[in-house]
C-alpha atoms as a PDB file:
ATOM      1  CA  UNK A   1     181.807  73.062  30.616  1.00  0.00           C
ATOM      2  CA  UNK A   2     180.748  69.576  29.053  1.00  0.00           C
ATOM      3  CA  UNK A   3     178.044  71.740  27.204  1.00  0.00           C
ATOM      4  CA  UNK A   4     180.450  74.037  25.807  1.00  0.00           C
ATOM      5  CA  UNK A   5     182.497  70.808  24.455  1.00  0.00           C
ATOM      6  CA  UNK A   6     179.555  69.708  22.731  1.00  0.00           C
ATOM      7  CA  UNK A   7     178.211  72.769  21.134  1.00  0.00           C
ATOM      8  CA  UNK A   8     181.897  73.472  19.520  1.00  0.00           C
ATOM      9  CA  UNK A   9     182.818  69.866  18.829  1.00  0.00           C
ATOM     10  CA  UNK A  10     181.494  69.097  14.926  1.00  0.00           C
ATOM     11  CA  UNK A  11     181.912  65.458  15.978  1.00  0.00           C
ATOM     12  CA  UNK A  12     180.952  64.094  19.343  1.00  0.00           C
ATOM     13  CA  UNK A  13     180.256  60.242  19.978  1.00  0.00           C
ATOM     14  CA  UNK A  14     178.872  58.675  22.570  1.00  0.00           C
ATOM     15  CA  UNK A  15     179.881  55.029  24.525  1.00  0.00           C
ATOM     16  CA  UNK A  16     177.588  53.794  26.516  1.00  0.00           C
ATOM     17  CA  UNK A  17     177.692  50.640  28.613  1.00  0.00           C
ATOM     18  CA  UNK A  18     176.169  48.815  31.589  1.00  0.00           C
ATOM     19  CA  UNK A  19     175.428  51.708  33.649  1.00  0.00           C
ATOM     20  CA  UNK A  20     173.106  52.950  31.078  1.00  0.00           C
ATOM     21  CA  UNK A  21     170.409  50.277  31.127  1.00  0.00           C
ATOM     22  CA  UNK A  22     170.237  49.976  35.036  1.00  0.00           C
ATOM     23  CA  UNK A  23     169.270  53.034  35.293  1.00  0.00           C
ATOM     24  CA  UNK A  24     166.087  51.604  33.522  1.00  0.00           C
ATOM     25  CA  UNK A  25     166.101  48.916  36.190  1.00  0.00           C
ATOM     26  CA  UNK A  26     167.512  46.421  34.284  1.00  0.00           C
ATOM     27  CA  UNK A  27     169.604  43.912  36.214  1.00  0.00           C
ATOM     28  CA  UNK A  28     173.242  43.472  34.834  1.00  0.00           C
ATOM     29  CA  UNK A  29     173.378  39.693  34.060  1.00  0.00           C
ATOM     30  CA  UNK A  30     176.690  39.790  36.395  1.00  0.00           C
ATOM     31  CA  UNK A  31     174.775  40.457  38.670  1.00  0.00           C
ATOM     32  CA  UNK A  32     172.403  37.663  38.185  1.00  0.00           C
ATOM     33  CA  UNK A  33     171.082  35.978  41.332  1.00  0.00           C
ATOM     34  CA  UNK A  34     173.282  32.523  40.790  1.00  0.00           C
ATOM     35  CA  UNK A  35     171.079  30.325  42.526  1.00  0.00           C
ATOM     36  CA  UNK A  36     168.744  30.994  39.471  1.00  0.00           C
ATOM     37  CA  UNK A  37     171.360  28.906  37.160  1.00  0.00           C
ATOM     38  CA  UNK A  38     171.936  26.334  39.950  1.00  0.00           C
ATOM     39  CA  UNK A  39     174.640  27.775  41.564  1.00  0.00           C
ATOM     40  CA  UNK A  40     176.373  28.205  38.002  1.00  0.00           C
ATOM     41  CA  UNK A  41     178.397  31.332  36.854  1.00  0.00           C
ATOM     42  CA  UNK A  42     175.747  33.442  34.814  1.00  0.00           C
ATOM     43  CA  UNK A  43     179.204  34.227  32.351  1.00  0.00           C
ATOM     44  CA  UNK A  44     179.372  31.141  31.861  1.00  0.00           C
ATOM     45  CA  UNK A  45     175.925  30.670  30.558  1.00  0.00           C
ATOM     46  CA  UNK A  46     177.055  33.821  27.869  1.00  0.00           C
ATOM     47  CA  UNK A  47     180.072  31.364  26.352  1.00  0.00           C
ATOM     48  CA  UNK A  48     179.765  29.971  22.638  1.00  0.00           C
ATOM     49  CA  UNK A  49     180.453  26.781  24.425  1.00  0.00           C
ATOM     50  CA  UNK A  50     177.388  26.289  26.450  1.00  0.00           C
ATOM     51  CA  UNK A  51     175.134  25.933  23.553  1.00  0.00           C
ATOM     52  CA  UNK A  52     176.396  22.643  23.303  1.00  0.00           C
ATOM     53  CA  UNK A  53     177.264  21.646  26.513  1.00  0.00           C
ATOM     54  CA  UNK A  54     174.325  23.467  28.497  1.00  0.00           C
ATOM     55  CA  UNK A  55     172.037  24.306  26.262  1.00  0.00           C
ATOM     56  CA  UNK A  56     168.712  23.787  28.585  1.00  0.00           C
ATOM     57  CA  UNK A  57     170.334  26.131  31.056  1.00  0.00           C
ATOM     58  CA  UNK A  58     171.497  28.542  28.146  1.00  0.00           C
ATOM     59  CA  UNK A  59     168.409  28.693  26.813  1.00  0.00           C
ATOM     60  CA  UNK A  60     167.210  29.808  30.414  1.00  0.00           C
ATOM     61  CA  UNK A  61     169.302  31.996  30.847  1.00  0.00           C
ATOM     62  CA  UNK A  62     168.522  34.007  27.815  1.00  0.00           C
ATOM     63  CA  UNK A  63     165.291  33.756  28.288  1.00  0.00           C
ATOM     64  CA  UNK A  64     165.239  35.487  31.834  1.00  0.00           C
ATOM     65  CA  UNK A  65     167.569  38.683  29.662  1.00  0.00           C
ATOM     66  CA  UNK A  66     165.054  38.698  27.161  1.00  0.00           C
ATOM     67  CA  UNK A  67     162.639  38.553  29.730  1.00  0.00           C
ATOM     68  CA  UNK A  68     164.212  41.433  31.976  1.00  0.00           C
ATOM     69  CA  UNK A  69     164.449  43.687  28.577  1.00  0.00           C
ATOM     70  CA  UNK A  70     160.912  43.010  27.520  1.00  0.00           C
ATOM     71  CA  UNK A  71     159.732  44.263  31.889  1.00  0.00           C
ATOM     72  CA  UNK A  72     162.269  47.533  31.080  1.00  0.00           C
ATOM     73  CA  UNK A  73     162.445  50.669  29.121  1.00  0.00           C
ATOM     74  CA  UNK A  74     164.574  53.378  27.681  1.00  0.00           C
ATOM     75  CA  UNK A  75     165.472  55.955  30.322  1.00  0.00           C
ATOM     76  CA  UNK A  76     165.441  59.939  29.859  1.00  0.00           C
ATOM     77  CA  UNK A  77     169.296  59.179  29.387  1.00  0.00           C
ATOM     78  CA  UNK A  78     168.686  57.030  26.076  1.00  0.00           C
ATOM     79  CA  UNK A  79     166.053  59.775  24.922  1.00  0.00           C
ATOM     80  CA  UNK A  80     168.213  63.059  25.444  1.00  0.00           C
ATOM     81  CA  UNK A  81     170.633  61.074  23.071  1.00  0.00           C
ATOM     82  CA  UNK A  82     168.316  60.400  20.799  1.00  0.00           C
ATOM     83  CA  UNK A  83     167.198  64.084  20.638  1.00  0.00           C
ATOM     84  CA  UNK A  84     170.603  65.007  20.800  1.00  0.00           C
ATOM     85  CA  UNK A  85     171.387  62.979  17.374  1.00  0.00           C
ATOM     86  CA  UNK A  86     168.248  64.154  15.721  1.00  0.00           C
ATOM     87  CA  UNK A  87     169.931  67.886  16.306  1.00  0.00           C
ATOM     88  CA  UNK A  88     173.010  67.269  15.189  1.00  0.00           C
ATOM     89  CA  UNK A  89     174.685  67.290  18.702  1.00  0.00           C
ATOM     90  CA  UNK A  90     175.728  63.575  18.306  1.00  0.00           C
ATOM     91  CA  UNK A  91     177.363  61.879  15.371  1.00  0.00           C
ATOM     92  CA  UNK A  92     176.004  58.101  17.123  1.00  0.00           C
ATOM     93  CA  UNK A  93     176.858  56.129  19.479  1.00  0.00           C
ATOM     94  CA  UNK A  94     178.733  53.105  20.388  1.00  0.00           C
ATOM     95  CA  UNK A  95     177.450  50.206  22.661  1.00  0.00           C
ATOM     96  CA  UNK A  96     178.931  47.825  24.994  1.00  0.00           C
ATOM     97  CA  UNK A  97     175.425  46.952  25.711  1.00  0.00           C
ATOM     98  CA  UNK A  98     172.821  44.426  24.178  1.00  0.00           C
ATOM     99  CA  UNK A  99     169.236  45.546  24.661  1.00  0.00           C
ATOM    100  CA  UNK A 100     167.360  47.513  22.318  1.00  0.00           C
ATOM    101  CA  UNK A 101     166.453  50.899  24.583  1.00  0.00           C
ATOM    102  CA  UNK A 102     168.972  53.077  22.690  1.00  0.00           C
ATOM    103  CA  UNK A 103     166.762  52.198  19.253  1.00  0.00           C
ATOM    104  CA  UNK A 104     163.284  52.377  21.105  1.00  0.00           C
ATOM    105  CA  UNK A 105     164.432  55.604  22.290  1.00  0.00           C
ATOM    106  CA  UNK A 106     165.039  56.815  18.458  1.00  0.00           C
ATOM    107  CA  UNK A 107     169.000  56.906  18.170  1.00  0.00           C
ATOM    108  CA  UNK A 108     169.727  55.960  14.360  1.00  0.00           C
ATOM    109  CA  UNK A 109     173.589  55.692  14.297  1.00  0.00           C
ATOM    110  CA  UNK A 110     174.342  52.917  16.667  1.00  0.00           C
ATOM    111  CA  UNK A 111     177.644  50.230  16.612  1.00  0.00           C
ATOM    112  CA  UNK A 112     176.053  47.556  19.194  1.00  0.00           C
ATOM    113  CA  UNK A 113     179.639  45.934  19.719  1.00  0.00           C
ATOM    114  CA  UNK A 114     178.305  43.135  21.352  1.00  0.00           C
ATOM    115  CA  UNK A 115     175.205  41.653  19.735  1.00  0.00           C
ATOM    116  CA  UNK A 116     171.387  42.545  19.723  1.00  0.00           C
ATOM    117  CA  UNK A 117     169.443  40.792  22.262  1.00  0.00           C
ATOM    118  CA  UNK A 118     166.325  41.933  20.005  1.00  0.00           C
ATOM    119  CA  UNK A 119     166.816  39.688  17.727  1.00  0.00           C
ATOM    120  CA  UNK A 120     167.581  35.800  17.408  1.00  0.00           C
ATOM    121  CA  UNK A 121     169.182  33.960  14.345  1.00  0.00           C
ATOM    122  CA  UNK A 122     169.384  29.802  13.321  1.00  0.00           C
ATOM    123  CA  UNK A 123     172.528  28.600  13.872  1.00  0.00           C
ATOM    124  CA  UNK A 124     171.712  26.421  10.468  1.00  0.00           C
ATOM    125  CA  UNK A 125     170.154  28.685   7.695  1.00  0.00           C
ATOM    126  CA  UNK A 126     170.818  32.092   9.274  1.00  0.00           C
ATOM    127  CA  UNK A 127     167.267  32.252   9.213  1.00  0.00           C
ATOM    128  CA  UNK A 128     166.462  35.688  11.465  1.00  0.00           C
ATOM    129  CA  UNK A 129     163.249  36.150  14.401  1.00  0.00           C
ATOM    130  CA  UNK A 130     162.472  38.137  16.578  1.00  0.00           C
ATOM    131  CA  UNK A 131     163.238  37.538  20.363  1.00  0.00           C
ATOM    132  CA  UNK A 132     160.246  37.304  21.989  1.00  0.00           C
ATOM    133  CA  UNK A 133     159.804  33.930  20.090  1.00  0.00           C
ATOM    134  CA  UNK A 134     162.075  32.867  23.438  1.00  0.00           C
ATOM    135  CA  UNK A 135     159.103  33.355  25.352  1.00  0.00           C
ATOM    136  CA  UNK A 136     156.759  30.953  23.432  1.00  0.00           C
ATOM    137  CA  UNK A 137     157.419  27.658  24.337  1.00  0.00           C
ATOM    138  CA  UNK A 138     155.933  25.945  21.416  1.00  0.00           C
ATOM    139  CA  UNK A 139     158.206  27.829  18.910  1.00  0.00           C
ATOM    140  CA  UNK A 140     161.205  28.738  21.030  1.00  0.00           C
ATOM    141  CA  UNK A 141     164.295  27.167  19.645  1.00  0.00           C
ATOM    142  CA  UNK A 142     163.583  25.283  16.908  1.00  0.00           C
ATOM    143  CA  UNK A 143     163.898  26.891  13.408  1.00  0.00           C
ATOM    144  CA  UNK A 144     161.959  25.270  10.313  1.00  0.00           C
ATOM    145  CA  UNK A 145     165.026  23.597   8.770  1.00  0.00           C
ATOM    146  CA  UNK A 146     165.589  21.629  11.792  1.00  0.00           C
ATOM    147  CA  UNK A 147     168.360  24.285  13.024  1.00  0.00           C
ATOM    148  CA  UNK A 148     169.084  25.682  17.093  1.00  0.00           C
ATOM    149  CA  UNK A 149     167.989  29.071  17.143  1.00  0.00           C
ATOM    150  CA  UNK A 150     169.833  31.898  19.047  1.00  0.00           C
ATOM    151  CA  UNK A 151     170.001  35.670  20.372  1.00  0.00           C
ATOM    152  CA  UNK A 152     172.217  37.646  17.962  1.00  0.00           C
ATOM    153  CA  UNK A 153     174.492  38.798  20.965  1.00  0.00           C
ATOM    154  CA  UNK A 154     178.445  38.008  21.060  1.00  0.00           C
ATOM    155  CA  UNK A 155     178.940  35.308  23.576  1.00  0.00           C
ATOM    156  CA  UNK A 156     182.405  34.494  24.785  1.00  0.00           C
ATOM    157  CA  UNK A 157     184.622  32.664  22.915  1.00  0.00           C
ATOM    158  CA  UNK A 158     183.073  34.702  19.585  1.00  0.00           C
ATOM    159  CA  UNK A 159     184.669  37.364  17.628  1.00  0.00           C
ATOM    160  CA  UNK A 160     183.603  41.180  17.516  1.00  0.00           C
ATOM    161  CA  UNK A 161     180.819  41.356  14.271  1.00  0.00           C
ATOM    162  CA  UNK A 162     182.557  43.344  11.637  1.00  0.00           C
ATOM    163  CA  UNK A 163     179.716  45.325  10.406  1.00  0.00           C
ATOM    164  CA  UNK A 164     179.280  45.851  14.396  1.00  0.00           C
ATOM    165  CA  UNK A 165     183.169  47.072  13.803  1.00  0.00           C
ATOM    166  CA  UNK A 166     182.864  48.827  11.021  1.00  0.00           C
ATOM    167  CA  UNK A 167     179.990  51.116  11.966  1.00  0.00           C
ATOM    168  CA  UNK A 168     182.249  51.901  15.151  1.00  0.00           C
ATOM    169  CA  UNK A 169     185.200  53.202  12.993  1.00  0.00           C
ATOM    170  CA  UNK A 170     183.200  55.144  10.594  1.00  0.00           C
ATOM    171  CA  UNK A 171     181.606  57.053  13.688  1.00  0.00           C
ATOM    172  CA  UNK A 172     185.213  57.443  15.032  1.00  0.00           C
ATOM    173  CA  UNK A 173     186.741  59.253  11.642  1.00  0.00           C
ATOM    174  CA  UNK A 174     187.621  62.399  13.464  1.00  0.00           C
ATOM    175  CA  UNK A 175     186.170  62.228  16.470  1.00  0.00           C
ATOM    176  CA  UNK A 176     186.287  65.283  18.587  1.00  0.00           C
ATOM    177  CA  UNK A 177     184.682  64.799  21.539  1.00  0.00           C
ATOM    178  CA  UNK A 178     184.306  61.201  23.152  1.00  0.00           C
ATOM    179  CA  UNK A 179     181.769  60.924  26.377  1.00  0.00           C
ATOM    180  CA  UNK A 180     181.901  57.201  27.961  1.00  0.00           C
ATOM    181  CA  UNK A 181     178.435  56.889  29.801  1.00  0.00           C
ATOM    182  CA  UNK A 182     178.178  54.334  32.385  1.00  0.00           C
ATOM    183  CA  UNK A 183     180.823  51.769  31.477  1.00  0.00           C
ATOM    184  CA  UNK A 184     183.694  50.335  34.026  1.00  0.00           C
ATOM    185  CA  UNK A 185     186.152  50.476  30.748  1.00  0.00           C
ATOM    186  CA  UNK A 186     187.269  46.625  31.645  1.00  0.00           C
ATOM    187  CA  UNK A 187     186.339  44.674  29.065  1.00  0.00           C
ATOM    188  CA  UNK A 188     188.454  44.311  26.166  1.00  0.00           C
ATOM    189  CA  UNK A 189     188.772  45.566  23.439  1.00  0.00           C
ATOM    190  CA  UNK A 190     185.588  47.919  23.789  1.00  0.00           C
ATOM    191  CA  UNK A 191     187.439  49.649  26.132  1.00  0.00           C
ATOM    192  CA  UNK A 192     190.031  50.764  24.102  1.00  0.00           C
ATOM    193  CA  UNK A 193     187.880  53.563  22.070  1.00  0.00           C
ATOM    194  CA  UNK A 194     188.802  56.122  24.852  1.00  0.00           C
ATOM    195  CA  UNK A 195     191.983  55.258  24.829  1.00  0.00           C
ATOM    196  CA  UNK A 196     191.834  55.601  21.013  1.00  0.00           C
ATOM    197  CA  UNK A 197     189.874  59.120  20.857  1.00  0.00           C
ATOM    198  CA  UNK A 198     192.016  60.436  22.747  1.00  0.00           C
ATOM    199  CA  UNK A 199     195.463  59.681  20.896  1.00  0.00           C
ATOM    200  CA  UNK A 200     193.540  61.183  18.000  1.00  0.00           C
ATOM    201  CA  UNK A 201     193.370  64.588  19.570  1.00  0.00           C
ATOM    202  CA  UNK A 202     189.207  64.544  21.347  1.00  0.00           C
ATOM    203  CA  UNK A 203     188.275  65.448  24.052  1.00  0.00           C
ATOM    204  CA  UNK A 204     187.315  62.569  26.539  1.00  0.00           C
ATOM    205  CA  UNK A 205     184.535  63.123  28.979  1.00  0.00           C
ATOM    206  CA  UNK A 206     184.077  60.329  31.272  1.00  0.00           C
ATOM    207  CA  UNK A 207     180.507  59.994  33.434  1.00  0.00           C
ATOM    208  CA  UNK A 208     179.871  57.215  35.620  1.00  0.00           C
ATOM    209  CA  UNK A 209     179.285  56.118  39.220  1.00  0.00           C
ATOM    210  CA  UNK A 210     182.361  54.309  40.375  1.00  0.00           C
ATOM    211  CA  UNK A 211     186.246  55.365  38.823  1.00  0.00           C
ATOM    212  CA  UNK A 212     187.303  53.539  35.625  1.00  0.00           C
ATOM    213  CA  UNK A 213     190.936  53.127  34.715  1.00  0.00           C
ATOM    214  CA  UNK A 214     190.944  55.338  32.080  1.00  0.00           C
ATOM    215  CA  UNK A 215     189.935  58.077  34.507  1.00  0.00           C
ATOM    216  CA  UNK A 216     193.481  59.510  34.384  1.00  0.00           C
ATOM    217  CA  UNK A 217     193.695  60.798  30.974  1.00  0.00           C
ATOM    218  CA  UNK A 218     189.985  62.080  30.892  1.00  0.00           C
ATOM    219  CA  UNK A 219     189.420  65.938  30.144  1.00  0.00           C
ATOM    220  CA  UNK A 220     186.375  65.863  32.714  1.00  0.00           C
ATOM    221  CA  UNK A 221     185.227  62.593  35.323  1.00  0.00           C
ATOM    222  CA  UNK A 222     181.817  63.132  36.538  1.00  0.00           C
ATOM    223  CA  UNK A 223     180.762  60.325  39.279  1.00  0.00           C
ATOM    224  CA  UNK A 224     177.193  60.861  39.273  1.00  0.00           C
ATOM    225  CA  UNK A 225     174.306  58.843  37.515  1.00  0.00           C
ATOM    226  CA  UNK A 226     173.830  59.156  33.858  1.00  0.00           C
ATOM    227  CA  UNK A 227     170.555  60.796  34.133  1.00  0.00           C
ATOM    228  CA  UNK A 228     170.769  63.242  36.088  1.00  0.00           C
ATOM    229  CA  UNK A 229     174.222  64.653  34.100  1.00  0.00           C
ATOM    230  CA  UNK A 230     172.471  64.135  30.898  1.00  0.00           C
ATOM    231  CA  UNK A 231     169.067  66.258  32.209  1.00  0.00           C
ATOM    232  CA  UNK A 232     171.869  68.812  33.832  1.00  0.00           C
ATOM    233  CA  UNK A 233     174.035  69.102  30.430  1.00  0.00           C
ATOM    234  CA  UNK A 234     170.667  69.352  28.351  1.00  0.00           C
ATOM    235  CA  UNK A 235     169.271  72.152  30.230  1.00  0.00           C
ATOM    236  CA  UNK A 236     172.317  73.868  29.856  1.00  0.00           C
ATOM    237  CA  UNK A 237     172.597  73.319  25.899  1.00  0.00           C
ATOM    238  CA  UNK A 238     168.893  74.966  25.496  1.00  0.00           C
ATOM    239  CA  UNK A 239     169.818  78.113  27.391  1.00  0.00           C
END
């Protein structure tokens, strides 16, 4: 069925959010063992605030994400969508999530709402690195003008980036077929795309482990892992 969608929809786009990178084994920062942040609210650590307030503590915290995306890798879910893309099945995709497995994997077209924790910026002279420079504690924070250095993700208290924004509204110009891949659809307003597709006349597949709210007004729900539907719905589209 969801092949069918895909092979007659001239414009299908993809969301994909937390559920996609842990099936590469990547903990969800959520998730994060507190006791690692003395007994501090890893969300916390991910607010706009704690740069100046906790900024030995945010700087450990990012480091352990960069960390736990350098140990990980894209999944056969982030390469079927590249493939898919590269044939025309996929117009791009849009990202709740942070890491850099949907571009390792080959996907072109993405709208990584929430920041790229592949790359780091100075807060001072915009001045841009990669992330790994986290990990070398001689160079670490510290840009040449003097500036605090920091991962280019969207920490709370910021605002959406517009070319982030942008990107996402270009690949939703009529949009025919929506598929939300591993994201709860709670957090705001990334979770309003479905919604969105949908009042524009798509299709809305939704796969994912647990029920999200949006579950109601879905064409097709599949609670399964991300994988193994993607592997499924591939075979199916080289029949």
């Amino acid at each position: 069925m969801i092949e069918k969608l895909i092979l007659d929809s001239s414009s299908t786009i993809i969301f994909s959010g937390a559920g996609m990178s842990t099936e590469s084994g990547l903990q969800d920062f959520r998730s994060a063992d507190r006791g690692m942040w003395n007994n501090r609210n890893p969300i916390e650590l991910a607010d706009i605030e704690a740069i100046d307030s906790n900024r030995e503590e945010f700087i450990r915290f990012y480091q352990w994400r960069i960390h736990e995306m350098n140990s990980h890798q894209p999944n056969d879910g982030h390469r079927i969508l590249a493939d898919w893309e590269n044939r025309g099945l996929i117009k791009g995709i849009i990202t709740q999530n942070v890491e850099n497995y949907h571009e390792q994997a080959g996907t072109r077209q993405i709208a990584k709402l929430h920041g790229d924790l592949g790359t780091l910026h100075c807060m001072k002279c915009n001045k841009q690195y990669e992330s790994k420079m986290y990990l070398v504690p001689e160079k670490m924070t510290v840009c040449s003008c003097g500036g605090f250095i920091r991962p280019n993700v969207v920490l709370f208290g910021e605002m959406l980036r517009q070319s982030a924004l942008q990107l996402a509204n270009k690949l939703m110009k009529d949009v025919e077929l929506f598929i939300v891949l591993g994201s709860s659809l709670q957090v705001s307003p990334a979770n309003q795309y479905p919604k969105r597709a949908k009042e524009n006349g798509a299709n809305l597949v939704i796969i994912n482990n647990d029920p999200t709210p949006a579950d109601h007004y879905a064409d097709i729900v599949i609670n399964n892992s991300i994988g193994s539907s993607l592997r499924m719905i591939d075979d199916l589209l080289k029949i």
